[in-house]
C-alpha atoms as a PDB file:
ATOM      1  CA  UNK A   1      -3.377  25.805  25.672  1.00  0.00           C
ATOM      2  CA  UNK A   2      -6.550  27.632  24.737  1.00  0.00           C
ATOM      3  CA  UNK A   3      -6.421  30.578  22.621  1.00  0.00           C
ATOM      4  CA  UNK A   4      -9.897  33.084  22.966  1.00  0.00           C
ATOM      5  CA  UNK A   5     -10.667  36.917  21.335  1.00  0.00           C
ATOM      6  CA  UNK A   6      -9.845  39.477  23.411  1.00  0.00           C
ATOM      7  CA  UNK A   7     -11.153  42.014  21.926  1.00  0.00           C
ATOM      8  CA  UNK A   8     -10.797  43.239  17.891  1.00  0.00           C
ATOM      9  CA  UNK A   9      -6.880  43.620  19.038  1.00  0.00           C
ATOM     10  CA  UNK A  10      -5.850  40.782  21.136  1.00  0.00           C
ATOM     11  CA  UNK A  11      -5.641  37.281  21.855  1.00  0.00           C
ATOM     12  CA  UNK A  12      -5.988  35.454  25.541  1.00  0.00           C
ATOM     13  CA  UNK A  13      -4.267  32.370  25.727  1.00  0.00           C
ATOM     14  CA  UNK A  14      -4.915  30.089  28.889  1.00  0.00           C
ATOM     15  CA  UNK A  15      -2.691  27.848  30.489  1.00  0.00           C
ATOM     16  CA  UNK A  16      -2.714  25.772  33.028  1.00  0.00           C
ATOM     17  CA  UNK A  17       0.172  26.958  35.599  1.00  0.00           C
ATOM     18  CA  UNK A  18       2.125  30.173  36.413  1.00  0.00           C
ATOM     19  CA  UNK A  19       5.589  28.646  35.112  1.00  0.00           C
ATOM     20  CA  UNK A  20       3.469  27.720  31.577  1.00  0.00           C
ATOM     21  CA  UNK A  21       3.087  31.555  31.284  1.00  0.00           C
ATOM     22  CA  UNK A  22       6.533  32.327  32.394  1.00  0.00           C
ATOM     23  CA  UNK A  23       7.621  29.762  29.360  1.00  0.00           C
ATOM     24  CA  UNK A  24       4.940  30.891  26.656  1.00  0.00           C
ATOM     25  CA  UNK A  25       6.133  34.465  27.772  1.00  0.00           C
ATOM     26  CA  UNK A  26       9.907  34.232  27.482  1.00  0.00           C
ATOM     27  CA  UNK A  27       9.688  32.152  23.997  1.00  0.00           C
ATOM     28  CA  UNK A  28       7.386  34.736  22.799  1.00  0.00           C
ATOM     29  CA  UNK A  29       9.739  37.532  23.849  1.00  0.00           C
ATOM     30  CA  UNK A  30      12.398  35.746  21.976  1.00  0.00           C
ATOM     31  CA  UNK A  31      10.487  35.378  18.919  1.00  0.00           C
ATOM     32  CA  UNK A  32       7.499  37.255  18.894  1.00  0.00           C
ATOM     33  CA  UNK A  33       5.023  36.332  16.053  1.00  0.00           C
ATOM     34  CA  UNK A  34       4.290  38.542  13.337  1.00  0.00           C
ATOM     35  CA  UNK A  35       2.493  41.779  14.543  1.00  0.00           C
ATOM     36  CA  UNK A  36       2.354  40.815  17.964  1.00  0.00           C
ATOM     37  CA  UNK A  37       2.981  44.469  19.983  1.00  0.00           C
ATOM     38  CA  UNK A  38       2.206  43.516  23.323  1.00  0.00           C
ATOM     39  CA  UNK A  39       2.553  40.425  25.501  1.00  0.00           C
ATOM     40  CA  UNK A  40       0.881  40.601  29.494  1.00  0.00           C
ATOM     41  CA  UNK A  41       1.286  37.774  31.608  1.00  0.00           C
ATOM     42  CA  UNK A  42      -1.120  36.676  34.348  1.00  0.00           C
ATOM     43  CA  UNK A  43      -1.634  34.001  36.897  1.00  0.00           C
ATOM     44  CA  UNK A  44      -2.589  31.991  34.323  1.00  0.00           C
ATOM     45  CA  UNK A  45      -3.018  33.777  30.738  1.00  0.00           C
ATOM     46  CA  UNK A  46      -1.389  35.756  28.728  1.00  0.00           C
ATOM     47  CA  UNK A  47      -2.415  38.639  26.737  1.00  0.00           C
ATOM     48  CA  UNK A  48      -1.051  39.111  22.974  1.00  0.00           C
ATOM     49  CA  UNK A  49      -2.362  42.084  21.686  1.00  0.00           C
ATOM     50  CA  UNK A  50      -1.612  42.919  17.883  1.00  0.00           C
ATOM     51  CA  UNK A  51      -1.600  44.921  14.941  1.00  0.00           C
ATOM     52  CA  UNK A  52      -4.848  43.887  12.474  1.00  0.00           C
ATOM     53  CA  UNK A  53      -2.595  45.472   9.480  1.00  0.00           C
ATOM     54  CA  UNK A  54      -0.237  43.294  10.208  1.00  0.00           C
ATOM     55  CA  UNK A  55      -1.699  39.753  11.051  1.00  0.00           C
ATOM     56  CA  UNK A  56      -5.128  38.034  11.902  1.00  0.00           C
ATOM     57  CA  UNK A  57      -6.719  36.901  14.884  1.00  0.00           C
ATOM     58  CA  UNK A  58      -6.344  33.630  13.018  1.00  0.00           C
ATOM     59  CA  UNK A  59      -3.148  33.672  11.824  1.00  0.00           C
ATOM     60  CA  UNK A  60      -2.148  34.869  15.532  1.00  0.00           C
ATOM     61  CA  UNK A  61      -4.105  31.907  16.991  1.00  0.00           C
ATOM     62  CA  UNK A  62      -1.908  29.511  14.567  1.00  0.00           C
ATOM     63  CA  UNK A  63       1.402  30.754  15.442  1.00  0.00           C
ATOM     64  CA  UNK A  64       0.703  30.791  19.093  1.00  0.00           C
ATOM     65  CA  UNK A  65      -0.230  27.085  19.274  1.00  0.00           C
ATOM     66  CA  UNK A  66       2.958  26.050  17.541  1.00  0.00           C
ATOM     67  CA  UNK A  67       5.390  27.216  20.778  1.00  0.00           C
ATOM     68  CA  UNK A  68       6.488  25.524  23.351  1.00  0.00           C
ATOM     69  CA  UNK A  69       4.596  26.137  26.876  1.00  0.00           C
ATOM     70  CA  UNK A  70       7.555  24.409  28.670  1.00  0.00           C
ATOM     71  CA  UNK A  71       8.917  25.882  31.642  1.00  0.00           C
ATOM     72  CA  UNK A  72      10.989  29.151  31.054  1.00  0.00           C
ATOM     73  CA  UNK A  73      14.631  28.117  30.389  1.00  0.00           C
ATOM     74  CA  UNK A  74      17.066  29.018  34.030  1.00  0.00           C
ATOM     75  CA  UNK A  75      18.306  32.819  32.639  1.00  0.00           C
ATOM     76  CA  UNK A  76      22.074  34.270  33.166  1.00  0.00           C
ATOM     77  CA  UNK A  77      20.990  37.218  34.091  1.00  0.00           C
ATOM     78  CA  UNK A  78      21.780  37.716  37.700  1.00  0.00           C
ATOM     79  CA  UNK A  79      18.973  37.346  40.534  1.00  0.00           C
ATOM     80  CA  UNK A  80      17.982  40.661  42.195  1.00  0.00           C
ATOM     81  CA  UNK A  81      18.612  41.047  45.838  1.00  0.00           C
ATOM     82  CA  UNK A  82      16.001  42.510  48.217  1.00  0.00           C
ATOM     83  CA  UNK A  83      17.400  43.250  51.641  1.00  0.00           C
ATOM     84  CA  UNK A  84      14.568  42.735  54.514  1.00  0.00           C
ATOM     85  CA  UNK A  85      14.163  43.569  57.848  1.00  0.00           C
ATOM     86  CA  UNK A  86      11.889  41.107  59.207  1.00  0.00           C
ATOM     87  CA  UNK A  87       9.478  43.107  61.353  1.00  0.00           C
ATOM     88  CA  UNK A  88       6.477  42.882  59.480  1.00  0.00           C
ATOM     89  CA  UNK A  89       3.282  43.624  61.539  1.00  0.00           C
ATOM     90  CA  UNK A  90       1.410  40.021  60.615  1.00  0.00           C
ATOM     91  CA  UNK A  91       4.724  38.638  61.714  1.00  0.00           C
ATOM     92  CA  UNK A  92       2.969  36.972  64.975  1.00  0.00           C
ATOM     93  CA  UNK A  93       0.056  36.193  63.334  1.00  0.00           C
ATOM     94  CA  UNK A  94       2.288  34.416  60.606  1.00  0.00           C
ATOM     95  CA  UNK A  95       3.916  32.532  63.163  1.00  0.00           C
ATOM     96  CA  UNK A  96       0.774  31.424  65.137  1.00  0.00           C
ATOM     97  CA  UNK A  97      -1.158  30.469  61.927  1.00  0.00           C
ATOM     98  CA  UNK A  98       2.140  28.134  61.070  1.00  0.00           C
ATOM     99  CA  UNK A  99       3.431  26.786  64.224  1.00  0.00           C
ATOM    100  CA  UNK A 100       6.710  28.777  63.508  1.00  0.00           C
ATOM    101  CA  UNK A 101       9.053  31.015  65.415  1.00  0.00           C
ATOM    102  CA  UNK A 102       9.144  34.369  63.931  1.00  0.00           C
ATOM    103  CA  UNK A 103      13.183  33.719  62.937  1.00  0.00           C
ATOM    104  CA  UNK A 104      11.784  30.333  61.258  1.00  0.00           C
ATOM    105  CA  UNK A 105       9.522  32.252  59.148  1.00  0.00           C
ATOM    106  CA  UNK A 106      12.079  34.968  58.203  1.00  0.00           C
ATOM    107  CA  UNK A 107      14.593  31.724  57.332  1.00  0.00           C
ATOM    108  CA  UNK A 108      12.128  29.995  55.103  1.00  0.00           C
ATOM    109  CA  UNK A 109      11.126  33.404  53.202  1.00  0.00           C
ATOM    110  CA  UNK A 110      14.492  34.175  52.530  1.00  0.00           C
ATOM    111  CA  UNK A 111      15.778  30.377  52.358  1.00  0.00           C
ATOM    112  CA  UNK A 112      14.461  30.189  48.346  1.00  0.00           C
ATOM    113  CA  UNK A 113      14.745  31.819  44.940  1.00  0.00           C
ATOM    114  CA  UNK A 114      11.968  33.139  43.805  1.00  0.00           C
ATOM    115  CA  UNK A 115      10.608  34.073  40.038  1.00  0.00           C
ATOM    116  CA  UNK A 116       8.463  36.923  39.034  1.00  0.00           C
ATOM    117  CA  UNK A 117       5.031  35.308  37.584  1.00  0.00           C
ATOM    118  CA  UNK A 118       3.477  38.826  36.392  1.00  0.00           C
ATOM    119  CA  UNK A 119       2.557  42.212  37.515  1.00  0.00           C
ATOM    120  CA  UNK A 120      -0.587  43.634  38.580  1.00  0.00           C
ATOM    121  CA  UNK A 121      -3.303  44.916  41.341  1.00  0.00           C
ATOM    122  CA  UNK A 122      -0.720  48.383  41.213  1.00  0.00           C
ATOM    123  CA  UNK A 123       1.973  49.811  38.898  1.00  0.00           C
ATOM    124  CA  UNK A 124       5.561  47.494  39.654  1.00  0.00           C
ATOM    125  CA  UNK A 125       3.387  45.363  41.962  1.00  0.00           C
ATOM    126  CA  UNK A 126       4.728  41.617  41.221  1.00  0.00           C
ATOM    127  CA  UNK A 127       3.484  38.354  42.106  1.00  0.00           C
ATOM    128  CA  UNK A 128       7.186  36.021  42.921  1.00  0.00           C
ATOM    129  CA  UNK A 129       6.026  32.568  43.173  1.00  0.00           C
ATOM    130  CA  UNK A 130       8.642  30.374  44.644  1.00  0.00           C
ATOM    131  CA  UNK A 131       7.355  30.811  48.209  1.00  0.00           C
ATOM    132  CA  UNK A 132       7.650  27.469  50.640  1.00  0.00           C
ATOM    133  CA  UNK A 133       4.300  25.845  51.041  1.00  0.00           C
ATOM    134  CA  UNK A 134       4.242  26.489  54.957  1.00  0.00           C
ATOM    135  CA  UNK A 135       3.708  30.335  54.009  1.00  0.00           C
ATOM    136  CA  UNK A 136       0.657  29.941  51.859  1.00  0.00           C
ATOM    137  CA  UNK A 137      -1.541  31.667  54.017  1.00  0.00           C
ATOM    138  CA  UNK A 138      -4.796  33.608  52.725  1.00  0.00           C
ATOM    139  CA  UNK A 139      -5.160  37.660  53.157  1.00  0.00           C
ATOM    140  CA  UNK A 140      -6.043  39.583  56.160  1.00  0.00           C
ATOM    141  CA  UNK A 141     -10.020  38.727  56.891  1.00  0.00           C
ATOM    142  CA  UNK A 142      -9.773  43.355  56.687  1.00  0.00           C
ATOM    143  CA  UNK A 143      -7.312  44.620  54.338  1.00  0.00           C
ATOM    144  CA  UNK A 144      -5.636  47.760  55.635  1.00  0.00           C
ATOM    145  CA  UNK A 145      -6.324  51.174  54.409  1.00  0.00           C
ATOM    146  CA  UNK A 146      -2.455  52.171  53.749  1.00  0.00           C
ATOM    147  CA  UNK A 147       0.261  49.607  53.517  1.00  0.00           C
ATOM    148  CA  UNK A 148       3.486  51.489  53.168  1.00  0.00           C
ATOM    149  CA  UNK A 149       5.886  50.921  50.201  1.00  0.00           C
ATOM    150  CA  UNK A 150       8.652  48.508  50.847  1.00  0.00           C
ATOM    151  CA  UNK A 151       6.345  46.294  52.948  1.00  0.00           C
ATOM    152  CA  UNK A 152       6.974  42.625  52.110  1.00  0.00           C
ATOM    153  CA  UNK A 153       3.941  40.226  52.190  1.00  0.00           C
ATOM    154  CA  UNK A 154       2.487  36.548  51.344  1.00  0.00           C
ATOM    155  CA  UNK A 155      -0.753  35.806  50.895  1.00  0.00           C
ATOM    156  CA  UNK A 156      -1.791  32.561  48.769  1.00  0.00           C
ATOM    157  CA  UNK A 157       1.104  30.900  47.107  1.00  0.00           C
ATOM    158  CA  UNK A 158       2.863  34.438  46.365  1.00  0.00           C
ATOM    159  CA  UNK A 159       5.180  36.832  48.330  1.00  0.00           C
ATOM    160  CA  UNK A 160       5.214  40.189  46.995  1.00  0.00           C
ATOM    161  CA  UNK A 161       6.725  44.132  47.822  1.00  0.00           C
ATOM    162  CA  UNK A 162       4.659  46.568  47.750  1.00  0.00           C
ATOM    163  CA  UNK A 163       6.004  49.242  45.475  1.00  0.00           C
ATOM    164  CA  UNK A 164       4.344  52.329  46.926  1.00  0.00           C
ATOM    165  CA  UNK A 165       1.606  53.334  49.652  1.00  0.00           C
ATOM    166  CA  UNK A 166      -1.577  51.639  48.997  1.00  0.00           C
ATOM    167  CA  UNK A 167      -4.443  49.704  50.497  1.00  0.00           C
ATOM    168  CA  UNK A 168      -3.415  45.847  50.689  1.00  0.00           C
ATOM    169  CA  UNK A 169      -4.993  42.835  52.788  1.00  0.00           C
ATOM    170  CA  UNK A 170      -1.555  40.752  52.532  1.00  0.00           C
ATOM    171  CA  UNK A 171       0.221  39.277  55.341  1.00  0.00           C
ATOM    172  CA  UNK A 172       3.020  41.465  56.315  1.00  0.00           C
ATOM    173  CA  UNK A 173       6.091  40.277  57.660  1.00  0.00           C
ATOM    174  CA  UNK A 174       8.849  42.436  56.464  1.00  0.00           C
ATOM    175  CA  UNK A 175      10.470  45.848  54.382  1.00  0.00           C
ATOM    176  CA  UNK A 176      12.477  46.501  52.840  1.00  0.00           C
ATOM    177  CA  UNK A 177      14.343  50.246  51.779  1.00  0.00           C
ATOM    178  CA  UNK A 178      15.264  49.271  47.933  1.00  0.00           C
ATOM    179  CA  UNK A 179      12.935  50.966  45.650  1.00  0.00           C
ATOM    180  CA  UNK A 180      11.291  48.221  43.132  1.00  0.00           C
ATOM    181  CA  UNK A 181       9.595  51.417  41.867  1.00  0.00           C
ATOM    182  CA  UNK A 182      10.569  54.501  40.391  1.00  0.00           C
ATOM    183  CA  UNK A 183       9.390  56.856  38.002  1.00  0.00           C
ATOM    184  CA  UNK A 184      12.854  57.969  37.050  1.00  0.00           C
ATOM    185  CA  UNK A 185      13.903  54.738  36.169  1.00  0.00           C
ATOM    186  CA  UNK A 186      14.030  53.057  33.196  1.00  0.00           C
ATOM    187  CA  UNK A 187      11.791  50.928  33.350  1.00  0.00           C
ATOM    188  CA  UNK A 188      10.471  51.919  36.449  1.00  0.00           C
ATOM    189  CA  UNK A 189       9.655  48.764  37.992  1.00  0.00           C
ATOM    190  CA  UNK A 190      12.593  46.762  38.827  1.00  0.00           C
ATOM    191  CA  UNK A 191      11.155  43.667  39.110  1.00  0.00           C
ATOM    192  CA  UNK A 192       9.552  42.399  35.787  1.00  0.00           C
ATOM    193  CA  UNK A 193       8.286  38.912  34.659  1.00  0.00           C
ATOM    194  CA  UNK A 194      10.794  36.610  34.629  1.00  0.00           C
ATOM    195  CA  UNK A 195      13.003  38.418  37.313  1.00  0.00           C
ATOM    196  CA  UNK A 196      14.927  36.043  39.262  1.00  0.00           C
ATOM    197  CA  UNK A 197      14.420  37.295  42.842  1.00  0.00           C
ATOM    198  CA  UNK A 198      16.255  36.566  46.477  1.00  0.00           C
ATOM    199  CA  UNK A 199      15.267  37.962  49.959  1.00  0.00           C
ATOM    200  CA  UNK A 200      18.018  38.738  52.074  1.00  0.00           C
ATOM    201  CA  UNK A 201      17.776  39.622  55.660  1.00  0.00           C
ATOM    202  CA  UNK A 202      19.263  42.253  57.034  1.00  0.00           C
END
C-alpha cells in the first residue's frame, strides 16, 4: 500500500489488485477514519478525500496504513440479477476470437458471480470483475459512436452494462431491459462497488 497527495483535500492510496480495493473500500466504509468524506474506488486506487478541519494529510496517511487490504469479506446482501438476451452484435466476433459457440459464450458469461470493482468512464457505468479468462478479449480496434443502454459487454478482464446511450469500443454480446440507471432512484445506479452481480439468460 502506497499512500500519495491528491490534492490539498485527498489522499490516493495504491494497491496492487482490484479485490485489495474492494477490501480497503468495504473496511473503510465500515469504519471510516476521522474526517474522511469521500471514498472512490478504482482499478487499482482509491480516493479518500477529507475535511482539513477535521484531520491531516498525515494523520489520514497513518490511519489508512493501519487497515487491512485483505479481500472484502463474502456480504449477505443478496446478488443482483441481470436478465440477458444474448444477441449482442460482437457475439460472432466473440466466438471466432475464442474458438467458442455463441451458446458457449453466453454459458460461461452467465456461468459466474461477479463483483462490482468501481464505477467510471459514465455515470452508473461499473467495471464487474469475475469474468472467465476465455472472455478477456481487448476493445473493438473502432469504438462505436452510440452503444445503446442495456448493452452488455467485455473487454479486458471486465464485463460491464452500459447504463445509457453512449459511445463505447467494448465487445458486445448481450442486453439486457433492467435499468442499472435511473435518475429517480435512490441512488440511481443500481450497481455500486461491492455489488454482488449474476447474469441470467433469458
Amino acid at each position: 500500500m502506497r499512500v500519495r497527495r491528491y490534492g490539498s483535500r485527498a489522499a490516493l492510496v495504491d494497491l496492487d489488485r482490484p479485490e485489495q480495493v474492494l477490501g480497503l473500500h468495504a473496511a473503510l466504509a465500515e469504519r471510516p477514519p476521522a474526517g474522511a468524506v469521500e471514498l472512490v474506488p478504482a482499478a487499482r486506487t482509491l480516493l479518500v478525500r477529507f475535511d482539513r478541519r477535521q484531520t491531516s494529510f498525515e494523520r489520514l496517511t497513518g490511519e489508512l496504513m493501519r487497515h487491512s487490504i485483505a479481500a472484502a469479506p463474502e456480504r449477505a446482501r443478496p446478488v443482483v440479477e441481470v436478465p440477458v438476451r444474448y444477441d449482442g452484435e460482437d457475439l460472432a466476433d466473440v466466438a471466432a476470437a475464442t474458438g467458442l459457440s455463441t451458446s458457449d459464450i453466453a454459458e460461461r458469461h452467465a456461468g459466474r458471480e461477479y463483483t462490482v470493482a468501481f464505477c467510471g468512464f459514465a455515470p452508473g457505468f461499473a467495471y464487474l470483475t469475475g469474468l472467465d479468462p476465455v472472455l478477456h478479449l481487448p476493445r473493438r480496434a473502432t469504438p462505436r459512436v452510440r452503444v445503446p443502454a442495456g448493452a452488455v459487454a467485455v473487454a479486458g478482464e471486465y464485463t460491464a452494462v452500459y447504463p445509457h446511450a453512449s459511445p463505447g469500443g467494448w465487445q458486445l454480446i448481450g442486453h439486457t431491459e433492467l435499468a442499472v440507471w435511473d435518475v429517480d432512484r435512490d441512488p440511481p445506479h443500481l450497481l455500486g462497488p461491492g455489488t454482488r452481480v449474476r447474469f441470467v439468460p433469458r
